[in-house]
Protein backbone atom coordinates (compact mmCIF):
# COMPACT_ATOMS: atom_id res chain seq x y z
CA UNK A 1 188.44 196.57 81.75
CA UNK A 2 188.63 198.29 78.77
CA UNK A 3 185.20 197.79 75.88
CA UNK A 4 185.67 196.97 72.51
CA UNK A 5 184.26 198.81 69.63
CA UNK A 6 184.75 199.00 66.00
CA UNK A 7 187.24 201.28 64.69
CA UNK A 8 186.80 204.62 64.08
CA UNK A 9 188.72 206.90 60.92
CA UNK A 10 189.10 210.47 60.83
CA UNK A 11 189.10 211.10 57.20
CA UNK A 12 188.82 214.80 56.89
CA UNK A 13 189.88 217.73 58.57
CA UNK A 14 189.38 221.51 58.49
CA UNK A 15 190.40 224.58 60.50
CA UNK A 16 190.14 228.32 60.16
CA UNK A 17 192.99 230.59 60.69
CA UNK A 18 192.65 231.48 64.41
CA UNK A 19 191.72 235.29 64.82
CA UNK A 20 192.40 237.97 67.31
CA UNK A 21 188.64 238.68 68.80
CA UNK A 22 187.20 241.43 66.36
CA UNK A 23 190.06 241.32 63.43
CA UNK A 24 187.61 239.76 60.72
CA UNK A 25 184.40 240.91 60.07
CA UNK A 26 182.80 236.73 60.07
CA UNK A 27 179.86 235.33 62.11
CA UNK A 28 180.05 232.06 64.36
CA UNK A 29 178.67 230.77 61.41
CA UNK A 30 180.84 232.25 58.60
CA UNK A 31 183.54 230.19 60.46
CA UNK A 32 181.85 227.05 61.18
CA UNK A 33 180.99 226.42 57.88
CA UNK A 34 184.36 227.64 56.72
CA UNK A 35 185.88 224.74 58.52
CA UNK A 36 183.05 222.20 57.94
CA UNK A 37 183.47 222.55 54.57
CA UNK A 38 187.15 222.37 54.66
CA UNK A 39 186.53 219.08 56.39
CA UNK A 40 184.37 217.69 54.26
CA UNK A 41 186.15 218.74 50.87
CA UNK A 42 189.08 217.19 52.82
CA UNK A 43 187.57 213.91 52.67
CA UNK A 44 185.93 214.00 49.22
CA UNK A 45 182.45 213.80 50.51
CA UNK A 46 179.39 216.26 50.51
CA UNK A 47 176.73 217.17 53.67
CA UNK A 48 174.58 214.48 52.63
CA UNK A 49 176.69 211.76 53.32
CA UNK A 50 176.45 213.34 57.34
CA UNK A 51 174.50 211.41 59.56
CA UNK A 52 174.91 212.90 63.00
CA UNK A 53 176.59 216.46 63.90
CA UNK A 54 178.30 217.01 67.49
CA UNK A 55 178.68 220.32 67.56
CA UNK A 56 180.98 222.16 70.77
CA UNK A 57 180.67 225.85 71.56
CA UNK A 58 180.84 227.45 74.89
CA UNK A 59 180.12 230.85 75.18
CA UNK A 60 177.39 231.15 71.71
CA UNK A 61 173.41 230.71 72.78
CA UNK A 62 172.39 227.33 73.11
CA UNK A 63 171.05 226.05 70.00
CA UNK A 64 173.97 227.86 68.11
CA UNK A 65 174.71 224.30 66.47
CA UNK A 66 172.05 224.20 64.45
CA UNK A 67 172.55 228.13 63.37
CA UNK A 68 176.16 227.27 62.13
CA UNK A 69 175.79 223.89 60.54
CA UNK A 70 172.57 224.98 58.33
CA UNK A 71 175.06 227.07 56.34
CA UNK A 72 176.24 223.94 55.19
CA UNK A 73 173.00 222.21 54.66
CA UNK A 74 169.30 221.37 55.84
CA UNK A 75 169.91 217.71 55.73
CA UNK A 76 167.11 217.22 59.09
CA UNK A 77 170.17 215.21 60.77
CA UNK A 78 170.80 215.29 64.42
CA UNK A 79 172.97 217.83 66.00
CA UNK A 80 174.11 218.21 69.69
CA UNK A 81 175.14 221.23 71.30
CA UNK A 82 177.99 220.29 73.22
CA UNK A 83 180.01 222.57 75.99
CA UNK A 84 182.44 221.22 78.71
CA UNK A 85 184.47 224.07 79.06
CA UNK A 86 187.66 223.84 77.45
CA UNK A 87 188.15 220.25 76.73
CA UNK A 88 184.64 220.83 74.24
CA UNK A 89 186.35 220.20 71.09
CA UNK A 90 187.72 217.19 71.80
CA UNK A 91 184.32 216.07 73.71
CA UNK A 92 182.44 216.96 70.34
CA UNK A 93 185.18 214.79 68.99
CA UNK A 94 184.51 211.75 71.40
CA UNK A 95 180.44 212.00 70.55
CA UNK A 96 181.65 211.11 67.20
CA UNK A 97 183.80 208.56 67.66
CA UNK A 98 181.47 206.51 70.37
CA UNK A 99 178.29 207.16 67.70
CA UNK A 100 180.61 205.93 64.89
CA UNK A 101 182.42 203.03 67.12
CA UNK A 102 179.20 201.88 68.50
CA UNK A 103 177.49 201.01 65.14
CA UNK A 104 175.13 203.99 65.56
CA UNK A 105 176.21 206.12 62.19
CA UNK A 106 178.98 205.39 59.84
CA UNK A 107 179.65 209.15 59.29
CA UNK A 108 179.33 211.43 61.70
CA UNK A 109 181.08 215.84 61.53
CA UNK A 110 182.77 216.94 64.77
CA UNK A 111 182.55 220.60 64.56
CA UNK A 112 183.51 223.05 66.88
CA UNK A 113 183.63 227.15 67.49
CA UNK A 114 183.93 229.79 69.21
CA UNK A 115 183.73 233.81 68.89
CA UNK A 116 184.96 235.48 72.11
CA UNK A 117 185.57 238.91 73.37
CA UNK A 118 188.88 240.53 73.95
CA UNK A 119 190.37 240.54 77.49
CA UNK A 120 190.61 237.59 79.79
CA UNK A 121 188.60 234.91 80.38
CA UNK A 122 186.20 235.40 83.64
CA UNK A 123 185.98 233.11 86.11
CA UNK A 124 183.38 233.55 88.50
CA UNK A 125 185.69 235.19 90.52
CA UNK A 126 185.37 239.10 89.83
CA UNK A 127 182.07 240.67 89.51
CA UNK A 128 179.96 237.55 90.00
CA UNK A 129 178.69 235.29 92.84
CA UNK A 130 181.82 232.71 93.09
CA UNK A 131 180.10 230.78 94.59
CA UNK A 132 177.40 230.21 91.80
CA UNK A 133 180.57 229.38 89.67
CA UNK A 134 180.75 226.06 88.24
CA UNK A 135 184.44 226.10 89.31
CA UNK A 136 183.81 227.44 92.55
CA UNK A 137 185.31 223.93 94.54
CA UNK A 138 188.68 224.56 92.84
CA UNK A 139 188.81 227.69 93.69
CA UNK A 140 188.06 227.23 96.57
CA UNK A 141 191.11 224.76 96.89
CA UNK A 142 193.06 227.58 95.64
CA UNK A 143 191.91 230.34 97.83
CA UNK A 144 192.42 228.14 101.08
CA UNK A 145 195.99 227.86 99.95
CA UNK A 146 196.91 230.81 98.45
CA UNK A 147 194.23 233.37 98.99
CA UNK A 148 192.28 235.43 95.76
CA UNK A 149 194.28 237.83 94.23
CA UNK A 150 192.84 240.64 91.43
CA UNK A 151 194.69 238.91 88.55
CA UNK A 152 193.01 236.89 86.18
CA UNK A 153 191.16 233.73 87.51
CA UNK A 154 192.32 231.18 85.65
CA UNK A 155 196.09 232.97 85.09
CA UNK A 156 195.59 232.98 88.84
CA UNK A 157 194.96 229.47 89.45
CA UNK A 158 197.39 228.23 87.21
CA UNK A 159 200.36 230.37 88.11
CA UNK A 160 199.40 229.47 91.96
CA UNK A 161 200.30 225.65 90.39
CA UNK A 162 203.46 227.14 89.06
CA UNK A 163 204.28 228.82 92.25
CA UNK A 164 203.76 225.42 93.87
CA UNK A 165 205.86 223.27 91.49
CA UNK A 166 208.85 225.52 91.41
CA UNK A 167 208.52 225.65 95.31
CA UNK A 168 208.11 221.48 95.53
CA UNK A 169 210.96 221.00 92.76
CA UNK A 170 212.86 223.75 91.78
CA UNK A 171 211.39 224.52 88.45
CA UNK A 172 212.75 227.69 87.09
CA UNK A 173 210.92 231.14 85.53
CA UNK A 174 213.56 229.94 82.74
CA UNK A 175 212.15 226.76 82.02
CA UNK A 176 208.40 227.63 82.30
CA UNK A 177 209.29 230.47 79.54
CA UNK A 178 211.24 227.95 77.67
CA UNK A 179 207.77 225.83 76.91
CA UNK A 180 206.40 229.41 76.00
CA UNK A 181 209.13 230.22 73.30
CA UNK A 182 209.24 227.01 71.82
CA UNK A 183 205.55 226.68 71.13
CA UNK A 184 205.89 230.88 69.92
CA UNK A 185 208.88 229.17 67.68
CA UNK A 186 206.69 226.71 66.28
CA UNK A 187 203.67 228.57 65.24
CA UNK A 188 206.31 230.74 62.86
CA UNK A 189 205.78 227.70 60.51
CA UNK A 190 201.57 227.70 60.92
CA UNK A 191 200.13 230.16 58.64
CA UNK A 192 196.49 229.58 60.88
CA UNK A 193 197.94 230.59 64.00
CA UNK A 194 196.52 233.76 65.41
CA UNK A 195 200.54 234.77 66.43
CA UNK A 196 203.39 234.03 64.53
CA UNK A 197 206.08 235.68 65.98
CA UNK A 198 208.93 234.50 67.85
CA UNK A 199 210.33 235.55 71.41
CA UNK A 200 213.36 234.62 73.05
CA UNK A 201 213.08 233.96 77.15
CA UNK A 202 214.68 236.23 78.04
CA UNK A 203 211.56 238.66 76.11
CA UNK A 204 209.19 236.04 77.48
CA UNK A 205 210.34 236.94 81.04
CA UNK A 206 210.37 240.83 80.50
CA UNK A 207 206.74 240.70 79.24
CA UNK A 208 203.98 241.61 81.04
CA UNK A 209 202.74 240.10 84.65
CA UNK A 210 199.41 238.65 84.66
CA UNK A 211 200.28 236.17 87.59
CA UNK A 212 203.38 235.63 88.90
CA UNK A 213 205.34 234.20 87.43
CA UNK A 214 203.23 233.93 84.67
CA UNK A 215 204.19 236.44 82.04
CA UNK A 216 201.70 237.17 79.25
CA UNK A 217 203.54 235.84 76.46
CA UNK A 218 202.98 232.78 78.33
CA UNK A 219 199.04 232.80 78.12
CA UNK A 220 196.85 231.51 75.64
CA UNK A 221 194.77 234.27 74.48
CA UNK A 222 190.96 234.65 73.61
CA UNK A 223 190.87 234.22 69.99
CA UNK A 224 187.91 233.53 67.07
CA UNK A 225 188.28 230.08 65.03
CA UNK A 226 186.62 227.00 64.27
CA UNK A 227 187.83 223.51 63.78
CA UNK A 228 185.95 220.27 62.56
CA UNK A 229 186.67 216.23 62.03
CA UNK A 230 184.68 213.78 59.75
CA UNK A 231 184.74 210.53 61.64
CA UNK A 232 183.95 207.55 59.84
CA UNK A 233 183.20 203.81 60.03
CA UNK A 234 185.94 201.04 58.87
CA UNK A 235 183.48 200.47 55.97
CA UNK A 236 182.39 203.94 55.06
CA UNK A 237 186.13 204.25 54.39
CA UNK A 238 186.72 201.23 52.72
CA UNK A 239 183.46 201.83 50.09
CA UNK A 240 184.74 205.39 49.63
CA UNK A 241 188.11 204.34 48.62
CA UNK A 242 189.03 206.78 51.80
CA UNK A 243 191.59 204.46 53.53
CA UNK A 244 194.53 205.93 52.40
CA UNK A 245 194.19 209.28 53.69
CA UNK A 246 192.40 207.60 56.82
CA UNK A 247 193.90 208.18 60.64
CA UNK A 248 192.50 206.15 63.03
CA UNK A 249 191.56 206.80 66.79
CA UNK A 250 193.16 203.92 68.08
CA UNK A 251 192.16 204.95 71.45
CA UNK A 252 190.17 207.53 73.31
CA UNK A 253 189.19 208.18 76.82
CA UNK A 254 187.76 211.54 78.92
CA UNK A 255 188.10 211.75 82.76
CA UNK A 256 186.42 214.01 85.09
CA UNK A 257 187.34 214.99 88.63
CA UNK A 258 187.62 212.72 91.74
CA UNK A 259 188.84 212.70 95.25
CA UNK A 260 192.29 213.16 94.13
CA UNK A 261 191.86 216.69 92.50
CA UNK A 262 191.02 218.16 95.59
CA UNK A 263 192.15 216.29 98.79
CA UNK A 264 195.76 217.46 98.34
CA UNK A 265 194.63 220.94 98.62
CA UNK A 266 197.20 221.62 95.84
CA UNK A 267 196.48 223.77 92.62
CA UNK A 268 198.57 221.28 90.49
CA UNK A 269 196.09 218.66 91.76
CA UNK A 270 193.38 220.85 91.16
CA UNK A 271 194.23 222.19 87.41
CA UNK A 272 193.92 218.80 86.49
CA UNK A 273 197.00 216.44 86.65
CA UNK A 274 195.42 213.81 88.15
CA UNK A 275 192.53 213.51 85.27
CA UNK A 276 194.97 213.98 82.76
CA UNK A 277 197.35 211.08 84.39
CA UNK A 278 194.13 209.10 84.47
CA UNK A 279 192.96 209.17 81.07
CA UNK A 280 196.22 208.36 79.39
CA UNK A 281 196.65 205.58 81.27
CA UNK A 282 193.33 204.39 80.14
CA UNK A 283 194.17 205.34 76.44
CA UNK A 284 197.72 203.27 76.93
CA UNK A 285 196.14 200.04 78.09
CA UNK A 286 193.23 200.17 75.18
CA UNK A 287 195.19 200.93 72.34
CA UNK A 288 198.49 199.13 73.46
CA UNK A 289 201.09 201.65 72.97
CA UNK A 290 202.53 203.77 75.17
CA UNK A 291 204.18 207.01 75.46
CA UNK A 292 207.17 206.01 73.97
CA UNK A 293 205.89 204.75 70.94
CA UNK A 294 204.04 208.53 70.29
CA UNK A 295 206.20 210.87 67.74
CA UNK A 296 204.04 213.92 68.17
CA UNK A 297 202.16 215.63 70.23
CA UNK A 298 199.24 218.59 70.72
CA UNK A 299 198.88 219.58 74.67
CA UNK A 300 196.95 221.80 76.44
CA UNK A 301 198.86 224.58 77.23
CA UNK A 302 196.68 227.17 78.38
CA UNK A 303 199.54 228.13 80.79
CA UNK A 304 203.12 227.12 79.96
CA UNK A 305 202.81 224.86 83.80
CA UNK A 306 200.42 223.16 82.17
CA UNK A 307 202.40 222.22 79.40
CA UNK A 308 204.86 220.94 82.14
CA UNK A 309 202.16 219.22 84.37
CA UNK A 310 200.73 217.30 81.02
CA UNK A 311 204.31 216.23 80.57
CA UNK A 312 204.50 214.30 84.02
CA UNK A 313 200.88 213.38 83.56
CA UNK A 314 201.62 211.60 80.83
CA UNK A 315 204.56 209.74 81.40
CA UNK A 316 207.26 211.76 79.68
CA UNK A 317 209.08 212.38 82.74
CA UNK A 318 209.09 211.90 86.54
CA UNK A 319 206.70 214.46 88.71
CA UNK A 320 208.58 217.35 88.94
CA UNK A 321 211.45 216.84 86.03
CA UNK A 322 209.27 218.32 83.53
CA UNK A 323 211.71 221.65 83.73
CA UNK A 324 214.24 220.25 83.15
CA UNK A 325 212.88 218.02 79.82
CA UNK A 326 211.66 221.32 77.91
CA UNK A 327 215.43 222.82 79.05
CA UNK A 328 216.88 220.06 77.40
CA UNK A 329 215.05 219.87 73.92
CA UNK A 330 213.13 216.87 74.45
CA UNK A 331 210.09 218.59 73.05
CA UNK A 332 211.10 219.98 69.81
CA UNK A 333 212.28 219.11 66.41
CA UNK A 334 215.17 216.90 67.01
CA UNK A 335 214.62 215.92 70.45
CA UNK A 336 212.31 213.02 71.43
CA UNK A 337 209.25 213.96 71.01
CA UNK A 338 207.66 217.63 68.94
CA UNK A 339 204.91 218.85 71.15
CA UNK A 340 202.68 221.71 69.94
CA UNK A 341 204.20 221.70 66.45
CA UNK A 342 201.33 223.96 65.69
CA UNK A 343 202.19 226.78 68.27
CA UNK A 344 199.49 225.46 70.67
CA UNK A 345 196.89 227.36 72.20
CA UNK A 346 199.60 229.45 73.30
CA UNK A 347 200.79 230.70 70.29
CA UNK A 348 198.05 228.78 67.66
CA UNK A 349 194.98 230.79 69.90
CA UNK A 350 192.33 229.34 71.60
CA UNK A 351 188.62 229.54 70.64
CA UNK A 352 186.98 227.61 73.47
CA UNK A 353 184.74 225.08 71.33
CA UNK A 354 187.40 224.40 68.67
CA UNK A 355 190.84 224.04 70.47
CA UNK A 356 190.43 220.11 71.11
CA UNK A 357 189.61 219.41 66.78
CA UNK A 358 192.01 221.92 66.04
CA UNK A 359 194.42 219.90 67.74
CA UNK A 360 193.27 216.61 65.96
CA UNK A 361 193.78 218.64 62.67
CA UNK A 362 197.00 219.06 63.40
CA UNK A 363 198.01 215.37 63.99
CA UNK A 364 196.12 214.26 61.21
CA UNK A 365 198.28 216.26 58.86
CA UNK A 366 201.34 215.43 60.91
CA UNK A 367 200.45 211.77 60.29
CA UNK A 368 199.06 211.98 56.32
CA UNK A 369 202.86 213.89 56.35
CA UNK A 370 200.50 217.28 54.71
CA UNK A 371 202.43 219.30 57.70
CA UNK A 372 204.51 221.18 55.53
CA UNK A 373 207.50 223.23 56.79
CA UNK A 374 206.65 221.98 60.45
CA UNK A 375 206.32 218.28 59.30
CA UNK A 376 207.59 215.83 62.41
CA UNK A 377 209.83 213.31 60.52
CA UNK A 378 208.46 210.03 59.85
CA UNK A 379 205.33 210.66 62.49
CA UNK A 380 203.41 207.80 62.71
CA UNK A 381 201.71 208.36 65.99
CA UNK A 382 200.07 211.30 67.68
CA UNK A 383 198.41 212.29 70.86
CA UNK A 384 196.26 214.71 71.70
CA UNK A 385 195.33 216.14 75.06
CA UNK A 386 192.51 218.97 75.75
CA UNK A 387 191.32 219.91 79.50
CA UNK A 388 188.74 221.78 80.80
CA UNK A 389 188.27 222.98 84.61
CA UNK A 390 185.11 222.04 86.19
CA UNK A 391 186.41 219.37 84.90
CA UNK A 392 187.39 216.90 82.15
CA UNK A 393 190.40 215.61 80.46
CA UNK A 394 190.10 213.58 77.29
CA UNK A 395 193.22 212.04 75.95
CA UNK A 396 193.36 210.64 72.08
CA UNK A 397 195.64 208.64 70.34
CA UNK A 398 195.50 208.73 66.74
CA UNK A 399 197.53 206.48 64.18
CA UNK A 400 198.64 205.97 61.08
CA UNK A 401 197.14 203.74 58.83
């Protein structure tokens, strides 16, 4: 049964431009103040007014929270160092809400970073003990099933999932490049997006091979950023005169792994459908609304299959018609939904710690209507999904007010 808590506001918002690893001469902390104050300018009020920092970074030294927010101020306030792989934005986001929710603080500054290397993402699997690796049971999974190629680890695992689902249901290269050059589309219109070019499919398809039939125009890429969120309390808005430029979390939940992410022996199980399919249907029955009341969307698409997988996770479409509903313009400006109007991590980057408040940037100016040339008509409800193997899921609803 779901708890009830007060409400929670997300009353300002700030993001860097996403960078190419090494293009800008910045610090960790250059950015994370860059965005932090952003957010806080956003919402009219100064560092003091901060009563508790969550602060999500995954591949910076531990107490790198506390290096990045004293650029903004040495205000003696709390701050966590959070890191659950990639869903640590939006878990940095969820500290904030529950502290704010529960009574705890009626302010509270969701920031998160990252500054990465170029070249992919390790995982565990080449040069390292994989069995050390905090991921090591789903690959595992995968490796029992489809052996360990030399590609990528996590292109690997994913495309495996793709391999599966266009074996299971007759999803097309086509329509896994289709998610690819619509999100590529979008972030033409997002002057923070590390890419803003656009491809056609047919380009997509030509591209590159990291794992078949994964092309590389159809990979997020490493990328430098930082994102952050001021959460408030119902009456930290209301004595602030904040309300009208308030968005609410009208619902939030995070998931981890169970049974069900590795029993099937599948990779789509094990990439995290199941979590995902979880926590919205825990975010549906606490808020009330449902899928088909949500106008826009922000998905993980790490992998254009996961784009796809998120879509049947979430109740846009039946398992295994999610080809078929990015084929037929369901997900784009003048279909039924807009998913990834910002480019998504595809296109928009991908700095580990800030992906999950970058995407609840994004909705918030989708739903003040501050979206600009990529504005999703008369949006009034958004939802944001950010996953992380090893694993967690965390699923957020945000509304108008």
């Amino acid at each position: 049964m779901a708890k009830s808590h007060a409400k929670s506001y997300v009353v300002g918002v700030g993001m860097t431009r996403f960078e190419k690893p090494g293009a800008r001469d910045w610090s960790y902390g250059d950015m994370a103040v860059e965005a932090g104050s952003q957010a806080l300018a956003d919402a009219g009020i100064s560092y003091a007014d901060v009563e508790q920092v969550p602060v999500g970074h995954c591949l910076q030294p531990s107490t790198a929270g506390q290096r990045a927010v004293y650029g903004l101020g040495l205000t003696g306030v709390p701050v966590y160092n959070v890191n659950n792989n990639c869903a640590t934005g939006a878990t940095a986001l969820m500290m904030a809400r529950q502290l704010v929710a529960g009574g705890i603080s009626d302010c509270v500054l969701a920031l998160g970073f990252e500054q990465m290397r170029k070249g992919a993402l390790g995982g565990g699997a080449s040069g390292g003990d994989l069995a050390a690796s905090p991921v090591a049971r789903h690959y595992g999974v995968m490796a029992a099933g489809h052996g360990f190629a030399a590609s990528p680890p996590a292109a690997q695992i994913f495309g495996n999932a793709a391999r599966e689902h266009m074996d299971r249901h007759g999803t097309t290269e086509a329509q896994l490049a289709a998610v690819a050059a619509k999100n590529h589309r979008h972030s033409a219109l997002n002057p923070r997006a590390q890419f803003q070019d656009v491809y056609s499919i047919a380009e997509i398809l030509a591209d590159k091979t990291i794992h078949a039939p994964l092309t590389r125009l159809q990979c997020s890429p490493t990328s430098d950023g930082a994102a952050a969120a001021v959460v408030v309390s119902e009456r930290f808005a209301a004595e602030r005169g904040l309300r009208a430029r308030a968005v609410e979390i009208a619902a939030q939940t995070m998931t981890t792994d169970t049974g069900a992410s590795f029993d099937s022996g599948s990779c789509v199980d094990v990439v995290g459908r199941p979590m995902s399919r979880a926590a919205a249907l825990a975010v549906y029955e606490s808020s009330g609304l449902g899928i088909e009341d949500v106008d826009v969307l922000e998905l993980h698409d790490c992998f254009s299959i996961n784009e796809l997988l998120t879509y049947e996770a979430l109740g846009m479409c039946p398992d295994g018609a999610s080809g078929k509903l990015v084929e037929s313009g369901a997900t784009t400006y003048g279909g039924r939904w807009v998913v990834n109007p910002s480019g998504g991590l595809i296109s928009k980057g991908h700095p580990l710690g800030a992906t999950g408040l970058a995407q609840t940037a994004e909705l918030v100016w989708q739903l003040r209507g501050e979206a600009g040339p990529r504005q999703v008509p008369g949006a009034g409800v958004g939802l944001a999904h950010n996953i992380g193997l090893g694993g967690a899921a965390v699923v957020t609803l945000f509304r108008k007010t």
